[in-house]
Each structure stands twice: as structure tokens, then as C-alpha cells.
Protein backbone atom coordinates (compact mmCIF):
# COMPACT_ATOMS: atom_id res chain seq x y z
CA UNK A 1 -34.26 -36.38 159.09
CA UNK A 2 -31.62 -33.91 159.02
CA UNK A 3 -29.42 -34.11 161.73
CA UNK A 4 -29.42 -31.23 164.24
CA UNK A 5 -25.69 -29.60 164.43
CA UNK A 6 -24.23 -27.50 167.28
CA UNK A 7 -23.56 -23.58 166.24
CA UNK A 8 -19.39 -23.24 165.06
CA UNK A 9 -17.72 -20.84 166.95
CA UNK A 10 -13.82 -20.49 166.91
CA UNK A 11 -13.62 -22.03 170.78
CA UNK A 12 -14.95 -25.05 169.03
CA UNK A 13 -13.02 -25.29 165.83
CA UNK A 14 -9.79 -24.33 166.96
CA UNK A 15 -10.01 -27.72 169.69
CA UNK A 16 -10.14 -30.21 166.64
CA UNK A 17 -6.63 -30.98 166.09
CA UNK A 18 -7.71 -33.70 163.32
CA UNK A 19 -9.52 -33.48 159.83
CA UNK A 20 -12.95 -34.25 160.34
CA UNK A 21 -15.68 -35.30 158.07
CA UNK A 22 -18.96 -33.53 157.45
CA UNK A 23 -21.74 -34.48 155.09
CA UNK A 24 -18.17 -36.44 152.90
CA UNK A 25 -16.76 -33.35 152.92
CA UNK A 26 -13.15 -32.75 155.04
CA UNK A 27 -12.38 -29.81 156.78
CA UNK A 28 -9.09 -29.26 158.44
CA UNK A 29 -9.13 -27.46 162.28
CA UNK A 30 -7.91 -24.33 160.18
CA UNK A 31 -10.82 -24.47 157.75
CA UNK A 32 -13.51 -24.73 160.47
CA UNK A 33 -11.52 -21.67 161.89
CA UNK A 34 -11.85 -19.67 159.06
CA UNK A 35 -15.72 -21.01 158.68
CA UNK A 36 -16.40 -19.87 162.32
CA UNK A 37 -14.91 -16.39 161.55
CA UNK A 38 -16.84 -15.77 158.93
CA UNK A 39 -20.23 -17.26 160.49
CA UNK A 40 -19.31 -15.21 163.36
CA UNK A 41 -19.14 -12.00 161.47
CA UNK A 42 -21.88 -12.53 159.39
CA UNK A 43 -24.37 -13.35 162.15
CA UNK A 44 -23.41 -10.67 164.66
CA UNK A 45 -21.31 -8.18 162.78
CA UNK A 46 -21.75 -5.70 164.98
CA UNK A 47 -20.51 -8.23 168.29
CA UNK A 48 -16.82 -8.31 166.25
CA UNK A 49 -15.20 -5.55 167.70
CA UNK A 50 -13.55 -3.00 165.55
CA UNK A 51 -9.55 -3.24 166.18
CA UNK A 52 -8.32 0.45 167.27
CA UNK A 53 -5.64 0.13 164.02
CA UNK A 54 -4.78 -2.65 161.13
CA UNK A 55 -0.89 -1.90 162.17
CA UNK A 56 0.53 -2.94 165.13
CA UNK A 57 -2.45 -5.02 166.69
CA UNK A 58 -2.00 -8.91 166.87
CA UNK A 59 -3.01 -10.92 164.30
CA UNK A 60 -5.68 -12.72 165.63
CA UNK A 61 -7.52 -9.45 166.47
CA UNK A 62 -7.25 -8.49 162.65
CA UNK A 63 -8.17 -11.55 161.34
CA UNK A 64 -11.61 -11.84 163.72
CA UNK A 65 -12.39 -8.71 162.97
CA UNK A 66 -11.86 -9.49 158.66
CA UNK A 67 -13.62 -13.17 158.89
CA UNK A 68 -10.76 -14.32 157.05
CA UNK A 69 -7.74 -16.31 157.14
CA UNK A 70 -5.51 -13.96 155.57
CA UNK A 71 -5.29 -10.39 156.12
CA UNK A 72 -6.79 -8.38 153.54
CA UNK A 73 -3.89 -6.23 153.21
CA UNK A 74 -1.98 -8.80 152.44
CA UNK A 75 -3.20 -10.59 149.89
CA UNK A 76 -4.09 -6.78 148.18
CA UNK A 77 -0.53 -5.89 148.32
CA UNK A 78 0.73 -9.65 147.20
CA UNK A 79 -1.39 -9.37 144.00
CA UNK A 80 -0.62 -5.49 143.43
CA UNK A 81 3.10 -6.44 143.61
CA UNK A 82 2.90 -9.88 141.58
CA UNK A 83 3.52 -8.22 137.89
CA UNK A 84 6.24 -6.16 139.52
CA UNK A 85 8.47 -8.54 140.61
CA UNK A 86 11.10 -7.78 138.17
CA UNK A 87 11.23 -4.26 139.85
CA UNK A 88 14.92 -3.72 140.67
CA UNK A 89 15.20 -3.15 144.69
CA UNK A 90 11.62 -4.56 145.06
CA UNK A 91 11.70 -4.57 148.96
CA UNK A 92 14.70 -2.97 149.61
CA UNK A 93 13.95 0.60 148.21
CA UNK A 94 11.85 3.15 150.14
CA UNK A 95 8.97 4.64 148.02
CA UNK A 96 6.81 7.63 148.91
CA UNK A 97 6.76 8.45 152.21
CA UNK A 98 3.17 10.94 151.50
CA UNK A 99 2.06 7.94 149.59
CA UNK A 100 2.72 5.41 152.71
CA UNK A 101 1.48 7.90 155.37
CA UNK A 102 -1.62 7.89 153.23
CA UNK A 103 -2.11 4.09 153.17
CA UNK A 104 -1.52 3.68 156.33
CA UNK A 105 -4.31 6.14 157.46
CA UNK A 106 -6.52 4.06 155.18
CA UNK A 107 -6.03 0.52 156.01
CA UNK A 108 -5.99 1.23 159.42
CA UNK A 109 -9.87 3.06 159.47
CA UNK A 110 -10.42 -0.90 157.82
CA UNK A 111 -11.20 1.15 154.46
CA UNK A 112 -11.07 -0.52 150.90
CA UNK A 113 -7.97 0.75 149.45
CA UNK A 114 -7.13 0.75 145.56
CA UNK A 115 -3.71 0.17 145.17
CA UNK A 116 -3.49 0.62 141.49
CA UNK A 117 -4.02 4.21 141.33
CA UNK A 118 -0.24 4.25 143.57
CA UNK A 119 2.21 3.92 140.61
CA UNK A 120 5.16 3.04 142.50
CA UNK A 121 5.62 -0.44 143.64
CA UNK A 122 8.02 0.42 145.78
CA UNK A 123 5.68 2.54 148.33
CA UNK A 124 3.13 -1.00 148.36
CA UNK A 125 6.21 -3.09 149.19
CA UNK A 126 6.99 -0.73 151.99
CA UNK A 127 3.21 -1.24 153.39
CA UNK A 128 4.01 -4.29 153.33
CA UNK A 129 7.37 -4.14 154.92
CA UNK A 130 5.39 -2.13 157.61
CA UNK A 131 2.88 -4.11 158.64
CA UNK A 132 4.83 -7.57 159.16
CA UNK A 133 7.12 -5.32 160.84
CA UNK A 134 4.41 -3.29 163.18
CA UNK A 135 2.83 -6.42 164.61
CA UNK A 136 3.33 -6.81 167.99
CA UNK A 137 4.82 -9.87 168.00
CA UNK A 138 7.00 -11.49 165.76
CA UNK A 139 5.08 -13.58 163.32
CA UNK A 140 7.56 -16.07 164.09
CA UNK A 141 6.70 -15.32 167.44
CA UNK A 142 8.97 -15.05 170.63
CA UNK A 143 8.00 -17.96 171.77
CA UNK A 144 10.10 -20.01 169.34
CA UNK A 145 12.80 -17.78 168.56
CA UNK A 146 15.45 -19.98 170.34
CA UNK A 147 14.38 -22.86 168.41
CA UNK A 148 14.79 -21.19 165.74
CA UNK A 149 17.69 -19.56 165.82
CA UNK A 150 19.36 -23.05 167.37
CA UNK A 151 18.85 -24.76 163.63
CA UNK A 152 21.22 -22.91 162.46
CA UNK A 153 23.77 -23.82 164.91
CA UNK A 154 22.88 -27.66 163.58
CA UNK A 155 25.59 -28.95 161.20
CA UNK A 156 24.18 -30.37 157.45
CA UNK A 157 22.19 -28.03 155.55
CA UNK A 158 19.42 -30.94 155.53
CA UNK A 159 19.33 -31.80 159.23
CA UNK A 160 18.70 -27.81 159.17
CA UNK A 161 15.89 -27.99 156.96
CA UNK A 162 14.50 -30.88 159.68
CA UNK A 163 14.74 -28.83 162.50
CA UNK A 164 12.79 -25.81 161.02
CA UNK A 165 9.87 -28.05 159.73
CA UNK A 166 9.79 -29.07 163.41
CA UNK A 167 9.44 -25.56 164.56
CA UNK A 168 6.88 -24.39 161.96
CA UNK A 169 5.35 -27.36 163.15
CA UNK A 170 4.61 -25.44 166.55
CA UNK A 171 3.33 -22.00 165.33
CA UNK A 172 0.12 -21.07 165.99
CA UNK A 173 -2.25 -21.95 162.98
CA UNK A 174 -2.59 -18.41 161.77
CA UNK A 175 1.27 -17.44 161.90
CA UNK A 176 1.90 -20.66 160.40
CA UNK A 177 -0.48 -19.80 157.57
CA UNK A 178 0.51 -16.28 157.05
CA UNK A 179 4.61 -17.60 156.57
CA UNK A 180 3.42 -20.11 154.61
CA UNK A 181 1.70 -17.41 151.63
CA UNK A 182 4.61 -15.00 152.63
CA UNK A 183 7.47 -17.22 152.58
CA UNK A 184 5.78 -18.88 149.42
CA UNK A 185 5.87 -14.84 147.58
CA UNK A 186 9.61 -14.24 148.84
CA UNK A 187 10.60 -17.42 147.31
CA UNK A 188 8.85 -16.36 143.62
CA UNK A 189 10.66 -12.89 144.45
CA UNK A 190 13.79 -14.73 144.10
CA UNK A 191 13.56 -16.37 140.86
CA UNK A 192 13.59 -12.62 139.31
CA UNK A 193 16.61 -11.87 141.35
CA UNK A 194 18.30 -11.28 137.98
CA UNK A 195 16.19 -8.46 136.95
CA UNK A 196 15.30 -7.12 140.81
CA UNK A 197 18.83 -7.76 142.34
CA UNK A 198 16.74 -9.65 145.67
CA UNK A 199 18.29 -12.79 146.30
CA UNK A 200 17.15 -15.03 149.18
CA UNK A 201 19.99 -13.52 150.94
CA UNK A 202 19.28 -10.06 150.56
CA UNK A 203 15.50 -10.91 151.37
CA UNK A 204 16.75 -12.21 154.39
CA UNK A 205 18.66 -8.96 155.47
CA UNK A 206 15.32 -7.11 154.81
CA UNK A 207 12.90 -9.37 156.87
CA UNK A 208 14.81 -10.89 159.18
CA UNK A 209 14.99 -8.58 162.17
CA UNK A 210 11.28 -8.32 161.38
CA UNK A 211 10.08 -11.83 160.97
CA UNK A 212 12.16 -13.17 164.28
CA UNK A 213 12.98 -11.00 167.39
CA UNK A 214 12.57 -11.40 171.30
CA UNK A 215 11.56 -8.19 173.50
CA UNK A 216 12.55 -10.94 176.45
CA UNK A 217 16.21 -10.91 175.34
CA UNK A 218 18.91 -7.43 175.82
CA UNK A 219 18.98 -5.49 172.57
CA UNK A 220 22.45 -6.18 172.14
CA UNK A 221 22.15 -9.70 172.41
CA UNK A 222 19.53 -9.67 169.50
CA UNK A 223 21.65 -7.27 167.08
CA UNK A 224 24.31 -9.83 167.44
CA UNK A 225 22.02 -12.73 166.93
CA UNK A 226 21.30 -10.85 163.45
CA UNK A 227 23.26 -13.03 161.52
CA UNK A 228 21.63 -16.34 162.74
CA UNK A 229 18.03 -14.14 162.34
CA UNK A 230 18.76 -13.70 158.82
CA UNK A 231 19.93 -17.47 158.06
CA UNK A 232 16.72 -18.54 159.28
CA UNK A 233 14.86 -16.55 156.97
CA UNK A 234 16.76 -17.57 153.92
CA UNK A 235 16.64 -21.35 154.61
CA UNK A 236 12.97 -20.87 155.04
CA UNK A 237 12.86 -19.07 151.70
CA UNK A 238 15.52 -20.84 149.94
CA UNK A 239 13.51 -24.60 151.04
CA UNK A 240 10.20 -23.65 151.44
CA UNK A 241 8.98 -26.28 149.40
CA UNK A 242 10.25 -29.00 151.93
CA UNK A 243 9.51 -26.72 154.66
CA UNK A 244 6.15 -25.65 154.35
CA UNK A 245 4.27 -28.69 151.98
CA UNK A 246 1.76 -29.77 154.22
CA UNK A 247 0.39 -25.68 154.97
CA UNK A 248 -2.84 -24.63 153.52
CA UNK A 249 -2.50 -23.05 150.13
CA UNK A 250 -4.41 -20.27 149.87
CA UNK A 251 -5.14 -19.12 145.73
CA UNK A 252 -2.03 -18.93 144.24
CA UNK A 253 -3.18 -15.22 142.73
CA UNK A 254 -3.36 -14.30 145.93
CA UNK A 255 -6.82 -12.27 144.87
């Protein structure tokens, strides 16, 4: 007979720390996570409640709310912006402020949004930009910003490269997911750094205060840890193959 199996729910999948097997099939802890979202959704859509915005709410609540383990708006803008990577000042250059008022208003209502008919790829990189910016905290979170910032202070560029997979190794599932696929893009952004002028340096400038701050610490002391914010960011770029090879992949299309 088949065998009876207790409901999924997130409470449940996010306590299995190891792979299990199911009917000789594997699922990692963040698998059954994403599983349980969706189930979750799908069963009582109207029990997931509705964020107030997309920007500026934590992560969790966005991805609960999307039953997935990416945010929508990032892998749209990912695979909007893949064929324009060889756009000089990809990242760096403001587009359309109408254009970006006007996405905002749409992703946060939860809307489907068609990027394509927004020429510029500019203004999507700066939605982008804005929403790893706008969460609330750091997807790096403040928890670990010391740690991080304290592997740069470590002399060898390798024992550096140790340290950080260390401190990945401690982000929550979902931040450590979402760097992963972001990290992963920034990285591919840099091999057209010929054509686009975005090294893994200049990437760095961009994203760094974003990726890695601390509300706990004085403003002044986190301008002037700016430097060491932005080496963490390009090591994590520039490596991210030793860094992050154990991550889920998610579709390298990012569709």
C-alpha cells in the first residue's frame, strides 16, 4: 500500500539540514522549501498574505508570497538584461527615471510586467539596482558583516577565498541562493568588461554599499569601511566559482 505522508509545510522542510530520499528521488532542505512554498500557495492561496510592496520588504515575505525560490523580478530582469551585457555602463548608468517610477508602481501591486517593451537596458538594470538595494536588510545580512569584512583583513588572496566560503556557509538558505544567481550574473557581466567598461572592480563600487551594510554600526564608521565593503564584493565576484560551487543552480537562462 502506499505509504501515508505527513502534509510539507516550510516549518517542516526548513528543519532538515540533510538531503533526504523520497520515493529514490533526493531533495535538498532548500528544495523541500521551495516545494512547501509552492504547495502552500497552491492549496490556500488566499492564506499567503499579500506583501504591502515587492521593494523594501524582506525577502522571505516576497518569496512566500511568489511560491518560489527566486524572486520573480529577478530572474525577469536577469534574462531581459542577458543579450545586453555588452551595454557600455551596464549598471553604472541611470536610465529613465518615468520609466523606473513606472516599474516600480508595477512590480510592487505583484503585476506581470513586460520588460521588453522598455528599450533601455539601462532603466531594468536600475530596477534591479533598486530592489537589492531597498531590502531591508542587507542580503548579506548584518548579521555577518564583520565576518565579512574581517576576510579581507586575512593575508593570501586564497586563505581569503577560505574565509568567505565559510561565511556564505552561514547565510540563511534564501540569501545564500539569491548571491549565488546574482553573484553568478555579475561575474558573466565581467567577461564583457571590454565592450561595457564593468570590471569586477567597478561592480564592486556599484553593489557594495548595497550588498553589505550594518544599521547597528555609526554611519561614519561604515563609509569608511567602504573600501573593505567593496573588496568583499569583488572577491566574491572575481572567485565565485570556488566560492559558491556547492549552491543550487537555478536555470542558467535565468527564465
Amino acid at each position: 500500500p502506499e505509504p501515508v505522508r505527513a502534509p510539507l509545510t516550510p516549518s517542516t522542510s526548513t528543519s532538515l539540514l540533510a538531503a533526504l530520499s523520497l520515493d529514490g528521488l533526493t531533495f535538498s532542505a532548500s528544495n523541500l522549501l521551495s516545494r512547501a512554498r509552492k504547495e502552500k500557495k497552491e492549496k490556500n492561496p488566499s492564506k499567503v498574505r499579500k506583501p504591502p510592496s515587492m521593494f523594501g520588504v524582506p525577502l522571505s515575505l516576497v518569496l512566500n508570497y511568489e511560491g518560489v525560490e527566486i524572486p520573480n523580478i529577478i530572474r525577469k530582469t536577469l534574462a531581459y538584461l542577458e543579450p545586453h551585457l555588452n551595454t557600455e555602463g551596464i549598471f553604472r548608468q541611470p536610465g529613465s527615471m518615468t520609466s523606473l517610477s513606472e516599474l516600480k508602481k508595477i512590480c510592487n501591486k505583484y503585476e506581470d510586467v513586460d520588460l521588453t517593451r522598455f528599450k533601455e537596458p539601462h532603466t531594468v538594470a536600475s530596477l534591479l539596482k533598486l530592489f537589492i538595494r531597498e531590502l531591508p536588510e542587507p542580503l548579506l545580512t548584518i548579521q555577518l558583516y564583520d565576518s565579512f569584512l574581517q576576510a579581507t583583513e586575512i593575508e593570501g588572496v586564497e586563505e581569503q577565498i577560505n574565509a568567505l566560503i565559510n561565511t556564505i556557509g552561514e547565510l540563511p538558505e534564501d540569501n545564500r541562493r539569491l548571491a549565488s544567481v546574482f553573484l553568478e550574473f555579475l561575474q558573466k557581466v565581467t567577461s564583457f568588461s571590454a565592450e561595457n567598461k564593468m570590471t569586477a572592480s567597478n561592480l564592486a563600487t556599484v553593489f557594495g554599499p548595497s550588498l553589505l551594510w550594518s544599521p547597528d554600526k555609526p554611519q561614519a564608521e561604515v563609509l569608511l569601511q567602504t573600501p573593505k565593503t567593496c573588496a568583499v564584493v569583488k572577491l566574491l565576484i572575481l572567485h565565485y566559482s570556488k566560492i559558491f560551487p556547492s549552491v543550487p543552480k537555478i536555470e542558467s537562462n535565468f527564465s
